[in-house]
PDB file of N, CA and C in Angstrom:
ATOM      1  N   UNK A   1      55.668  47.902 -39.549  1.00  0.00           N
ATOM      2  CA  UNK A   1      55.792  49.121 -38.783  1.00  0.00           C
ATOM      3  C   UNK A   1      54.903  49.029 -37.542  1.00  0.00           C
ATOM      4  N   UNK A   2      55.502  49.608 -36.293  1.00  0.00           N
ATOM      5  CA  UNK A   2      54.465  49.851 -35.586  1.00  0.00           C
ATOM      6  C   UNK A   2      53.248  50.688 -35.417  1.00  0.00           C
ATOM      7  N   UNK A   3      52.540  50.562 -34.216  1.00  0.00           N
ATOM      8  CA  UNK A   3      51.469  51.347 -34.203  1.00  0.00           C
ATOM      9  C   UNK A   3      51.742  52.358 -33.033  1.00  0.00           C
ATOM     10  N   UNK A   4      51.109  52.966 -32.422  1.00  0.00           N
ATOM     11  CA  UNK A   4      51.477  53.642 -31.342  1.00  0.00           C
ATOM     12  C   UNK A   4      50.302  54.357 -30.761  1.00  0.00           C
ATOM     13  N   UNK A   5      49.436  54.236 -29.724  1.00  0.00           N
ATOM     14  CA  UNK A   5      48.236  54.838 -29.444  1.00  0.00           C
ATOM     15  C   UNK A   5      48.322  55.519 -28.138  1.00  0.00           C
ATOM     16  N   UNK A   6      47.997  56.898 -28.024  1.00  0.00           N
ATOM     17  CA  UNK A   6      48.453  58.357 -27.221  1.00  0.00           C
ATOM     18  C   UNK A   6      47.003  58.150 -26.687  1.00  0.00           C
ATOM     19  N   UNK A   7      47.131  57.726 -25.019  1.00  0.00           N
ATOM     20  CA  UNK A   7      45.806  58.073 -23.975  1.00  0.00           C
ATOM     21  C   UNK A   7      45.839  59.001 -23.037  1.00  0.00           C
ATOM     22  N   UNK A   8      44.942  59.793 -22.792  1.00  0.00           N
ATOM     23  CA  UNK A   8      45.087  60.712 -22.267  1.00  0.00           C
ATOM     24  C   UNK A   8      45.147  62.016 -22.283  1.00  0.00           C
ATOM     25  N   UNK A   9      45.486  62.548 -23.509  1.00  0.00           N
ATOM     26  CA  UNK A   9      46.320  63.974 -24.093  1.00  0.00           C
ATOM     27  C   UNK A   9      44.917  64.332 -23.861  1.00  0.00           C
ATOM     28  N   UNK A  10      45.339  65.944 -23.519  1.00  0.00           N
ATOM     29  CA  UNK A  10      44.042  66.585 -23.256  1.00  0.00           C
ATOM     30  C   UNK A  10      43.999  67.753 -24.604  1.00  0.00           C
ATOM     31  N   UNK A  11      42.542  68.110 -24.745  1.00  0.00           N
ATOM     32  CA  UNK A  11      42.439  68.912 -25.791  1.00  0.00           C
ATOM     33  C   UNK A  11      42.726  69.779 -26.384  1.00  0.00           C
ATOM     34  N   UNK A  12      43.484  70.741 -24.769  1.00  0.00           N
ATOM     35  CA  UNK A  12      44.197  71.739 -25.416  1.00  0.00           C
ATOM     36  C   UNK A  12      45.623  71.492 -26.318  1.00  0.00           C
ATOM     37  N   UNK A  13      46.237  70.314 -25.748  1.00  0.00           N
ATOM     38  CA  UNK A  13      47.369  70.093 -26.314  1.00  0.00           C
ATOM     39  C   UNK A  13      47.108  69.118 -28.141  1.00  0.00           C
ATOM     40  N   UNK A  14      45.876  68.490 -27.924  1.00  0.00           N
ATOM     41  CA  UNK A  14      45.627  67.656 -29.321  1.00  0.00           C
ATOM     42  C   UNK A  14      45.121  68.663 -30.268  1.00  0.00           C
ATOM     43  N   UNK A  15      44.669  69.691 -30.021  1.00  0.00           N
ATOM     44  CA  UNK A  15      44.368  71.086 -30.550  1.00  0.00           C
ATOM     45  C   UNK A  15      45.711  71.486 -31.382  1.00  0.00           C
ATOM     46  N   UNK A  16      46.306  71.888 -30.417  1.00  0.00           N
ATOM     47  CA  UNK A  16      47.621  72.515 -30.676  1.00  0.00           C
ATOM     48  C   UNK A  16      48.709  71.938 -31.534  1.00  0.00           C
ATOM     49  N   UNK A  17      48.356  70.802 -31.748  1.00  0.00           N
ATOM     50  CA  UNK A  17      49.458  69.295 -32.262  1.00  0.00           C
ATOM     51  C   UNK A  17      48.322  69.818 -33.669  1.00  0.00           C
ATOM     52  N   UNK A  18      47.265  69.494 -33.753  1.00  0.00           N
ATOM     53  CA  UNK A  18      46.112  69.156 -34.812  1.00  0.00           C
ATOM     54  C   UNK A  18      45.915  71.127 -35.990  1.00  0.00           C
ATOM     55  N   UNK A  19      46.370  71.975 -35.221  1.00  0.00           N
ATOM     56  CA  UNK A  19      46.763  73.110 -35.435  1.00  0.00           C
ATOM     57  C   UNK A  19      48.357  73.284 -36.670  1.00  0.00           C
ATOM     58  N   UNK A  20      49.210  73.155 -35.212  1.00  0.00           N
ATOM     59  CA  UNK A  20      50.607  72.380 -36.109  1.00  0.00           C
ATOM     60  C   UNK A  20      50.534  71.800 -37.128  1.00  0.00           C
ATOM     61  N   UNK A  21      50.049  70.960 -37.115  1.00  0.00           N
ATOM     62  CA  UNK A  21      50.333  69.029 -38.254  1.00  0.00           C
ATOM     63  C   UNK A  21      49.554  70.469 -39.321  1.00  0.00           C
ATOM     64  N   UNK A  22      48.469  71.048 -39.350  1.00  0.00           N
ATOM     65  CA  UNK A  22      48.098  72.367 -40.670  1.00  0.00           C
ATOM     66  C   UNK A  22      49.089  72.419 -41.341  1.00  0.00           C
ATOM     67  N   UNK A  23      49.471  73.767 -40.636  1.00  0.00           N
ATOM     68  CA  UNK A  23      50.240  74.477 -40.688  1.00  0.00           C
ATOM     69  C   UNK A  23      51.369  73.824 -41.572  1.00  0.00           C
ATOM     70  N   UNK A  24      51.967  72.667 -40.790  1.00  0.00           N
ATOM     71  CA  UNK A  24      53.079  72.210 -41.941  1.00  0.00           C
ATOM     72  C   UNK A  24      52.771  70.835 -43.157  1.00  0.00           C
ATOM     73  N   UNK A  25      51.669  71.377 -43.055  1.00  0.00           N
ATOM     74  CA  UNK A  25      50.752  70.400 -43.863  1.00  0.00           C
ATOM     75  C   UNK A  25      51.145  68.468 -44.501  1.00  0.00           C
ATOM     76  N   UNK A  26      50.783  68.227 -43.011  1.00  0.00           N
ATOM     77  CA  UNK A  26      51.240  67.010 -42.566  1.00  0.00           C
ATOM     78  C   UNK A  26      49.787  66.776 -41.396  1.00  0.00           C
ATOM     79  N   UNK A  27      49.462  65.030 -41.270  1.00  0.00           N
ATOM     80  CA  UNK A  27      48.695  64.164 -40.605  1.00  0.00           C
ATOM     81  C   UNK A  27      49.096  65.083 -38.833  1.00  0.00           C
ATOM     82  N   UNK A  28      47.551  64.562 -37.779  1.00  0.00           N
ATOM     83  CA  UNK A  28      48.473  64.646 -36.610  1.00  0.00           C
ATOM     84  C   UNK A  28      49.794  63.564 -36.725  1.00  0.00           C
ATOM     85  N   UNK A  29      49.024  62.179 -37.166  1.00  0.00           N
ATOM     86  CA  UNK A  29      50.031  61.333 -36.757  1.00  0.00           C
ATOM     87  C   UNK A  29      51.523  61.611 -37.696  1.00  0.00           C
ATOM     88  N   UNK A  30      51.076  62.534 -38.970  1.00  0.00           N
ATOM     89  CA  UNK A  30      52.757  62.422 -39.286  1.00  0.00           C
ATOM     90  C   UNK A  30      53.763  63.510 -38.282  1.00  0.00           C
ATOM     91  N   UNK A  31      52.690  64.446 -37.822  1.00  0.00           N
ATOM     92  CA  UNK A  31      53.425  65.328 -36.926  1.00  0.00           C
ATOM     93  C   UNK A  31      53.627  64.960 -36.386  1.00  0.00           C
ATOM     94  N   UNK A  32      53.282  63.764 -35.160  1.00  0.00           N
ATOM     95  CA  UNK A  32      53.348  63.532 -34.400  1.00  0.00           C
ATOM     96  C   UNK A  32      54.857  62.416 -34.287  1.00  0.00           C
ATOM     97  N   UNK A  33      54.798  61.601 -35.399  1.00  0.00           N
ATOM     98  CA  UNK A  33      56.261  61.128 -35.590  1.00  0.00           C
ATOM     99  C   UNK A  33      56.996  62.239 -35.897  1.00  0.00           C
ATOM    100  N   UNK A  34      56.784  63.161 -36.365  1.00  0.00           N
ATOM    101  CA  UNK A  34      57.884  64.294 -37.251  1.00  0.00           C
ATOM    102  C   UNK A  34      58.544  64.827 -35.785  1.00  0.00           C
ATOM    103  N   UNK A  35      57.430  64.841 -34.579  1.00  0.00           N
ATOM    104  CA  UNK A  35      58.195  65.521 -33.439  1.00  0.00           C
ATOM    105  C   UNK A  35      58.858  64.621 -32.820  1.00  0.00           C
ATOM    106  N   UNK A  36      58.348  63.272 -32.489  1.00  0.00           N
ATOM    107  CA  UNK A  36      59.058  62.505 -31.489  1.00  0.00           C
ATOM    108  C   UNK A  36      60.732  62.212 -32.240  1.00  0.00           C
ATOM    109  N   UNK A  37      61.029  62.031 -33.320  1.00  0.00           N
ATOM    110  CA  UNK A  37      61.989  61.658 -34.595  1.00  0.00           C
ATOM    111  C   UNK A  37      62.592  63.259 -33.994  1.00  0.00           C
ATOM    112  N   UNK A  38      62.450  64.299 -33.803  1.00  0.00           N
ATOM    113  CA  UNK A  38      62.999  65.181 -33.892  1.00  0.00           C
ATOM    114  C   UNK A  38      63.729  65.652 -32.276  1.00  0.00           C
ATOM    115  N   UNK A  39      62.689  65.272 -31.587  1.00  0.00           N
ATOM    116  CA  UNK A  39      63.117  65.315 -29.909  1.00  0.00           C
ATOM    117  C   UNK A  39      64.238  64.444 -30.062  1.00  0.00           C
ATOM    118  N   UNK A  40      64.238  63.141 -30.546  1.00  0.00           N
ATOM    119  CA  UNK A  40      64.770  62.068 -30.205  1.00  0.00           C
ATOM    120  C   UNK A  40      66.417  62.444 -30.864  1.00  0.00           C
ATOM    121  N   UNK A  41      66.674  63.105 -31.756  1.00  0.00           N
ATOM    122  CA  UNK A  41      67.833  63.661 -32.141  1.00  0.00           C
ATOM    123  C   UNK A  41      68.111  64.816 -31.835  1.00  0.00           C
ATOM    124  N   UNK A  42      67.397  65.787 -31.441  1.00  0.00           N
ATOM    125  CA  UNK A  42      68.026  66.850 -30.208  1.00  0.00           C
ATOM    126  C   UNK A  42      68.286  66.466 -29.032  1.00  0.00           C
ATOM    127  N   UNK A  43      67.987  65.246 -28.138  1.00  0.00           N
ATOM    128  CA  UNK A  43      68.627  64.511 -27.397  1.00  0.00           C
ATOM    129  C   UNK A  43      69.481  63.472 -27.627  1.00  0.00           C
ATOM    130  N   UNK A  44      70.032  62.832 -28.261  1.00  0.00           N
ATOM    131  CA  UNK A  44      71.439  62.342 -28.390  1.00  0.00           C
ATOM    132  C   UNK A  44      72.029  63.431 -28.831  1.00  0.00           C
ATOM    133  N   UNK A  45      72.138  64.584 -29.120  1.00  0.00           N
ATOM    134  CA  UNK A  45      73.162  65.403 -29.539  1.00  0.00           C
ATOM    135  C   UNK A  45      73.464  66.127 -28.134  1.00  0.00           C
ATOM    136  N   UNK A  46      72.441  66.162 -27.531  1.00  0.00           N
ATOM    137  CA  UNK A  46      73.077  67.129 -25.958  1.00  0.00           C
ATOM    138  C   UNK A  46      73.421  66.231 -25.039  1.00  0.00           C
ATOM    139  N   UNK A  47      73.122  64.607 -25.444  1.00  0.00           N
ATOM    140  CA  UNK A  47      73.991  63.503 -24.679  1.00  0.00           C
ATOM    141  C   UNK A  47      75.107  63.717 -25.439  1.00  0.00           C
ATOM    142  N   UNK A  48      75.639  63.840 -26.619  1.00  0.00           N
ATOM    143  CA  UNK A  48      77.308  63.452 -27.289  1.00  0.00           C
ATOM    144  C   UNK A  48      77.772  65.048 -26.763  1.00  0.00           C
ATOM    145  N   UNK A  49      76.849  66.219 -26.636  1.00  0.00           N
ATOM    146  CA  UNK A  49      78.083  67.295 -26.348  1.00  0.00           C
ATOM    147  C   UNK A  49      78.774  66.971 -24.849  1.00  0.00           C
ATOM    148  N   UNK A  50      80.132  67.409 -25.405  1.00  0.00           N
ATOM    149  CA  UNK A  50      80.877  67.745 -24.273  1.00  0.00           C
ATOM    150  C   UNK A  50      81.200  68.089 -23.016  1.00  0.00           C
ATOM    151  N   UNK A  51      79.640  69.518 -23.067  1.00  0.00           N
ATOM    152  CA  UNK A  51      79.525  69.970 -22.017  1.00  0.00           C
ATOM    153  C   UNK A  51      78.274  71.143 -22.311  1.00  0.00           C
ATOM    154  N   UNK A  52      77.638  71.711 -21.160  1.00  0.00           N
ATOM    155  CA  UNK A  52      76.507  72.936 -21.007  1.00  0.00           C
ATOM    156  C   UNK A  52      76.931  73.907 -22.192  1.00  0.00           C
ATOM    157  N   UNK A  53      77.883  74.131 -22.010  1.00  0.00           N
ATOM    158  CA  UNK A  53      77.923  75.411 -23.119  1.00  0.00           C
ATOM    159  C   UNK A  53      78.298  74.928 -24.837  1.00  0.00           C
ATOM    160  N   UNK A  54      78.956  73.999 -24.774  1.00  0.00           N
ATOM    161  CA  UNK A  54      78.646  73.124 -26.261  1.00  0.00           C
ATOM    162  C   UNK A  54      77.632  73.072 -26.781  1.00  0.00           C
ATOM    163  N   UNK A  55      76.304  72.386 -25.775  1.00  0.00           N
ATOM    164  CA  UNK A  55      75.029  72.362 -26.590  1.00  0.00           C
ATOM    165  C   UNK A  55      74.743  73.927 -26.522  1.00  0.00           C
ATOM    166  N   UNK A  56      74.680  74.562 -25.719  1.00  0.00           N
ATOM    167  CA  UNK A  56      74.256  76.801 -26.290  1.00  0.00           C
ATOM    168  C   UNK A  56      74.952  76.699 -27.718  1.00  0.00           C
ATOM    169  N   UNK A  57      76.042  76.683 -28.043  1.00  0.00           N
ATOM    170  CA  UNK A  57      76.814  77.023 -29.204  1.00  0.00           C
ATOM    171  C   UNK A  57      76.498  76.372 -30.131  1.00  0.00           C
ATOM    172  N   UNK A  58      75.811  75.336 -30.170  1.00  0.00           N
ATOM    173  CA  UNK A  58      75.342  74.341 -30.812  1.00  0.00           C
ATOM    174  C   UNK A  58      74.115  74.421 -31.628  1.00  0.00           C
ATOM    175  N   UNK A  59      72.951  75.152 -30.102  1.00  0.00           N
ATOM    176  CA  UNK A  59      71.780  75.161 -30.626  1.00  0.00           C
ATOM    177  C   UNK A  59      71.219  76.191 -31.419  1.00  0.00           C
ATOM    178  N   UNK A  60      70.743  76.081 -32.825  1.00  0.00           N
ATOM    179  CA  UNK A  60      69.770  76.952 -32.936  1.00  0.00           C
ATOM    180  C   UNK A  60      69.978  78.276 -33.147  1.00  0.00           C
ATOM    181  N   UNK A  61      70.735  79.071 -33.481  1.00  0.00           N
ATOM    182  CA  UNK A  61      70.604  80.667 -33.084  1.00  0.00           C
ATOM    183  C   UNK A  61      71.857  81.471 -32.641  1.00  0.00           C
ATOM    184  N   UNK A  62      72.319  80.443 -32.175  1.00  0.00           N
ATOM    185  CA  UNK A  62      74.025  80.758 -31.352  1.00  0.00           C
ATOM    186  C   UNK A  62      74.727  81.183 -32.211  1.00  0.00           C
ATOM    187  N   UNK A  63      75.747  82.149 -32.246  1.00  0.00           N
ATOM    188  CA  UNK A  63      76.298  82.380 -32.333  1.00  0.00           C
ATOM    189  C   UNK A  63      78.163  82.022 -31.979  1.00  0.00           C
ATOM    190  N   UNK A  64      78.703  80.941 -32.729  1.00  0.00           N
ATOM    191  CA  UNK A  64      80.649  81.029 -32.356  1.00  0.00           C
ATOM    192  C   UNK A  64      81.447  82.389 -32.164  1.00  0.00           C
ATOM    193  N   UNK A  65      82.123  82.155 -31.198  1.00  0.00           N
ATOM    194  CA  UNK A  65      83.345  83.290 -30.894  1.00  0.00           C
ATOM    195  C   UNK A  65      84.084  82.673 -31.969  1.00  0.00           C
ATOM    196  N   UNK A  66      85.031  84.133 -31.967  1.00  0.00           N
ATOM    197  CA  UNK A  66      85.883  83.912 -32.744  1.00  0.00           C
ATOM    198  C   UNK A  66      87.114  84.025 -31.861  1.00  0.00           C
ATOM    199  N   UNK A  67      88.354  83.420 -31.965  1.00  0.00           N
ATOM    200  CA  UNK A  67      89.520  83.088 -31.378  1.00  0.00           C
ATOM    201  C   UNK A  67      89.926  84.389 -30.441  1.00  0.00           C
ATOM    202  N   UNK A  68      89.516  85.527 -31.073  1.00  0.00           N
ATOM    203  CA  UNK A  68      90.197  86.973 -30.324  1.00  0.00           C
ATOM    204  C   UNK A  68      88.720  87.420 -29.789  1.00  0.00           C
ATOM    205  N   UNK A  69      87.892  86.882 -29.538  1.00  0.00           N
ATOM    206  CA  UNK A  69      86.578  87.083 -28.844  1.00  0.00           C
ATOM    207  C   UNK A  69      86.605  86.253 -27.627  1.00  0.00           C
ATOM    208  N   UNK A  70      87.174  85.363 -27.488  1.00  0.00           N
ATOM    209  CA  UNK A  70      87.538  84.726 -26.324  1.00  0.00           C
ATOM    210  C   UNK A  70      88.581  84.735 -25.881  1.00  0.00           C
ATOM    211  N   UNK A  71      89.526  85.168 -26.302  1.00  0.00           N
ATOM    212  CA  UNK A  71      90.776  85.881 -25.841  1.00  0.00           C
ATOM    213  C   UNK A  71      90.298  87.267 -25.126  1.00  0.00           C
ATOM    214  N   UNK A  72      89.444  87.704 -25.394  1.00  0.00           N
ATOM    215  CA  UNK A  72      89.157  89.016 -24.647  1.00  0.00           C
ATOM    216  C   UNK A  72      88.603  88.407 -23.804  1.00  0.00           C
ATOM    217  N   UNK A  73      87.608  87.530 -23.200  1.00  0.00           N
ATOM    218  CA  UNK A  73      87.037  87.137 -21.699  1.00  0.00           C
ATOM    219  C   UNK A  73      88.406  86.547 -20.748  1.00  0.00           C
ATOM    220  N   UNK A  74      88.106  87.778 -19.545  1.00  0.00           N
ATOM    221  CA  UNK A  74      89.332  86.660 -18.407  1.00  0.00           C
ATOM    222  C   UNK A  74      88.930  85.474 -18.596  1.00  0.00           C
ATOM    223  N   UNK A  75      89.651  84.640 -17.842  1.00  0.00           N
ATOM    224  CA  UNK A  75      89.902  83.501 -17.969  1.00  0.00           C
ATOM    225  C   UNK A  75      88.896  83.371 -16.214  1.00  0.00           C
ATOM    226  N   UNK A  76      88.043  82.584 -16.164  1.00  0.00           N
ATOM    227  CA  UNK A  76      87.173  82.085 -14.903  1.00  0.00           C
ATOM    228  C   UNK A  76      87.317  80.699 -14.122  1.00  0.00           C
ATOM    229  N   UNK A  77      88.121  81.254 -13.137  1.00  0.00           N
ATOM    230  CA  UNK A  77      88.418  80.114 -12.556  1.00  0.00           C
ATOM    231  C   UNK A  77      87.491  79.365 -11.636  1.00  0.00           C
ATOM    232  N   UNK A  78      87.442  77.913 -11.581  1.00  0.00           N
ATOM    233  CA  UNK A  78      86.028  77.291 -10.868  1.00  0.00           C
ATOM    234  C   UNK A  78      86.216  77.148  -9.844  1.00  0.00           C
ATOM    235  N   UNK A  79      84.842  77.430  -9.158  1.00  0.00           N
ATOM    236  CA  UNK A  79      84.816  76.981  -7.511  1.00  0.00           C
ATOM    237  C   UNK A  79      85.268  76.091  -7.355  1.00  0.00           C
ATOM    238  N   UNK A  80      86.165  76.148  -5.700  1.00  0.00           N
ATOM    239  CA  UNK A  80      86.913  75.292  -5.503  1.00  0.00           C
ATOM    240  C   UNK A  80      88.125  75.058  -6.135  1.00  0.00           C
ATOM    241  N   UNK A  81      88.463  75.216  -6.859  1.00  0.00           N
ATOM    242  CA  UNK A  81      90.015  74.823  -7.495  1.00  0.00           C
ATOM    243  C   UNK A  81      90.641  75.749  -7.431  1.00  0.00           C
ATOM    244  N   UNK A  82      91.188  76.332  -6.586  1.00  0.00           N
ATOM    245  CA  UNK A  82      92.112  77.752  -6.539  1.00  0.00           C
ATOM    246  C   UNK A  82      93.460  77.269  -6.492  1.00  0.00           C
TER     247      UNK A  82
END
């Protein structure tokens, strides 16, 4: 396995990481993989979506229309293409 050594980070933020890693009662360093492992797959997923509003619907909290919920929004046609 590798190693990986973080220069620089300033205290407020190694605080805040060292706070965290508590809380979910985990190492900095396991937090610290637990986040990069976690960034690193919320970004290939908003590289594979489709498009801006795929990843909204996607992320977190969103809420899907339902077929007659988007049937009720006009239809928005894009700049330029008239």
């Amino acid at each position: 396995m590798a190693n990986l050594q973080i220069k620089g980070i300033d205290n407020e933020l190694y605080n805040e990481l060292k706070k965290i890693a508590a809380e979910e009662i985990r190492s900095v360093s396991q937090q610290t993989v637990f986040l990069v492992k976690d960034y690193i797959a919320i970004r290939q997923k908003i590289r594979g979506a489709k498009n801006r509003g795929q990843v909204l619907l996607d992320s977190p909290g969103s809420r899907k229309m339902t077929e007659n919920q988007r049937r009720s929004f006009p239809k928005l046609e894009r700049r330029g293409k008239m």
